[in-house]
Structure formats: structure tokens, C-alpha cells
C-alpha atoms as a PDB file:
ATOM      1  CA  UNK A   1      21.188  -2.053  23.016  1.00  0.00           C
ATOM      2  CA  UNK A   2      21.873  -5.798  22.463  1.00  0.00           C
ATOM      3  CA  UNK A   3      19.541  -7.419  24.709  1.00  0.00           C
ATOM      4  CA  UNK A   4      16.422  -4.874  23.391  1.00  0.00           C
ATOM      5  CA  UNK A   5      17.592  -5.928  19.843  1.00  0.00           C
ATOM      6  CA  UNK A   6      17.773 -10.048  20.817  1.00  0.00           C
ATOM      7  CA  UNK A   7      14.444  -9.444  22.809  1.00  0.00           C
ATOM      8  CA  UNK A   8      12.917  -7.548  19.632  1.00  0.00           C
ATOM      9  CA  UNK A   9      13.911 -10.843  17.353  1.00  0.00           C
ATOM     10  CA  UNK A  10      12.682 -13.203  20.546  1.00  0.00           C
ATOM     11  CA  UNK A  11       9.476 -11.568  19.920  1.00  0.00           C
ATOM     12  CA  UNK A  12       9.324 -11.534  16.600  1.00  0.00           C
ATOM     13  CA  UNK A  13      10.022 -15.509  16.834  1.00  0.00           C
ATOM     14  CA  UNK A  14       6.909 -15.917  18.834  1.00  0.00           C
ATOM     15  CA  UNK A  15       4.661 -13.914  17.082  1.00  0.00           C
ATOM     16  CA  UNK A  16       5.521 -15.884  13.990  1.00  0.00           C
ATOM     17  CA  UNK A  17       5.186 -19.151  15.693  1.00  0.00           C
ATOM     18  CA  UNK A  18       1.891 -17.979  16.925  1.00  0.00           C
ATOM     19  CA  UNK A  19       0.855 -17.216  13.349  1.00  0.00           C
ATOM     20  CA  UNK A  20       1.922 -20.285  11.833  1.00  0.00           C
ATOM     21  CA  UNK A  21      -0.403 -22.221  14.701  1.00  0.00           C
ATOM     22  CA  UNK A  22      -3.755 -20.041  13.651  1.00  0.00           C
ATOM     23  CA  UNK A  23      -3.148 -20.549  10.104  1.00  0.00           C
ATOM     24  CA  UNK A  24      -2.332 -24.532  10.474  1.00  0.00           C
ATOM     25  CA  UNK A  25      -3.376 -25.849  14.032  1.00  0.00           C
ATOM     26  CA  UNK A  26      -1.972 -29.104  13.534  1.00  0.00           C
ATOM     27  CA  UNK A  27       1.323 -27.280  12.244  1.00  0.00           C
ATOM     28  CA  UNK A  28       4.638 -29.595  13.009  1.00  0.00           C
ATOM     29  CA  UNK A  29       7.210 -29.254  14.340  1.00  0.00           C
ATOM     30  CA  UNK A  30       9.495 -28.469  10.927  1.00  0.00           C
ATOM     31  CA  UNK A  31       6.197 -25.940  10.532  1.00  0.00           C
ATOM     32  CA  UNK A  32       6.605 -24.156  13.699  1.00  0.00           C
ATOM     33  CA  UNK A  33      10.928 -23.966  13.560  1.00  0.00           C
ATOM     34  CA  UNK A  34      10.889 -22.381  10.305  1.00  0.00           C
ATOM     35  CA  UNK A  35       8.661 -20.152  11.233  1.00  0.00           C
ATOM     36  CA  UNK A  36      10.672 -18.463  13.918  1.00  0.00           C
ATOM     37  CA  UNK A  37      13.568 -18.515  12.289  1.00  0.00           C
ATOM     38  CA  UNK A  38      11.689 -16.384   9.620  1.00  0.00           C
ATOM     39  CA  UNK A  39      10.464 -14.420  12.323  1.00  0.00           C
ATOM     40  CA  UNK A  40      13.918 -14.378  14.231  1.00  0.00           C
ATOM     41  CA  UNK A  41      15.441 -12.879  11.091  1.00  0.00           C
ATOM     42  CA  UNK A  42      12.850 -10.504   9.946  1.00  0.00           C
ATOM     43  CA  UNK A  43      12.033  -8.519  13.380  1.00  0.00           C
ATOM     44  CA  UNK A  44      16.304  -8.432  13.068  1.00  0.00           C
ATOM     45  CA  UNK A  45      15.998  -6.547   9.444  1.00  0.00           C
ATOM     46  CA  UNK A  46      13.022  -4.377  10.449  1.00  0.00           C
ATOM     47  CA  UNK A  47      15.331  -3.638  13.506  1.00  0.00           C
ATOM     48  CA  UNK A  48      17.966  -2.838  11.149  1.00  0.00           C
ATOM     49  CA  UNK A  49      15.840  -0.716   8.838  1.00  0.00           C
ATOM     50  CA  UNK A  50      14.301   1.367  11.159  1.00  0.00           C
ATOM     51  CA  UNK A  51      17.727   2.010  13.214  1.00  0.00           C
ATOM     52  CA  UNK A  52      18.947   3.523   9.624  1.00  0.00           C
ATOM     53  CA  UNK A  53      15.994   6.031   8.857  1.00  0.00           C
ATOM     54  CA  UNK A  54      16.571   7.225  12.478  1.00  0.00           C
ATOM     55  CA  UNK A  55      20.274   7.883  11.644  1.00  0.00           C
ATOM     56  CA  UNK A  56      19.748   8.902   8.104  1.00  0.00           C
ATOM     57  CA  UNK A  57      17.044  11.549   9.567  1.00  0.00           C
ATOM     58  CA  UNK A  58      18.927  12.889  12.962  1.00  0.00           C
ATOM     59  CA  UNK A  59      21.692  15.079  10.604  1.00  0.00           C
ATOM     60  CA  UNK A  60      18.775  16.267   8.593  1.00  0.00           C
ATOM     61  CA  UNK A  61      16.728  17.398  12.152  1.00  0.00           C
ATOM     62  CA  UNK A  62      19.899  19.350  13.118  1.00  0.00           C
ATOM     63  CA  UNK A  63      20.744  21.231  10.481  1.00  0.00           C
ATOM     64  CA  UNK A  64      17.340  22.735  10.222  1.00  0.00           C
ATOM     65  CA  UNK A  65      18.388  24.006  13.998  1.00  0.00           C
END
């Protein structure tokens, strides 16, 4: 699943770089670049996080079967 993880952090880019330009529309370029590398990295650990409750869960699920 390596491309639906890189596409998860592309998107997580954007949506930060989109944020950044509502807050501050005259954001710069420094402005806009840290914010998707703060977005990059944090879809990336959400990514992370949730991949670990899913595995953390899935032995609990079947021994209840």
C-alpha cells in the first residue's frame, strides 16, 4: 500500500496548504512550504496511528470467534 500511503500524505500536503491560504491570503512562499511539510508529515503519523489500532484490534476480533 505505498502509493495509497504517499497519496494519503500528498493530500494531507494540500489540504494544509489550502488552510494556510484561508487563514493568511497573502501567505508566502516560506508560509505555504512549511505548511505541507507539516501536513506531509502529519497525514503520515495519522496513517501510522490508525494502521496500529487496526492491528492492535484484528487479534482481539478473532479470538472472540
Amino acid at each position: 500500500m505505498g502509493i495509497l500511503d504517499t497519496l494519503g500524505e500528498v493530500a494531507g500536503a494540500v489540504a494544509a496548504v489550502e488552510g494556510a491560504e484561508k487563514l493568511d491570503p497573502n501567505a508566502g512562499l516560506l508560509t505555504k512550504g512549511l505548511a505541507a511539510v507539516a501536513g506531509f508529515k502529519g497525514a503520515g503519523a495519522l496513517e501510522e496511528m490508525v494502521g496500529k489500532k487496526e492491528d492492535e484490534a484484528a487479534p482481539a476480533d478473532d479470538s472472540q470467534s
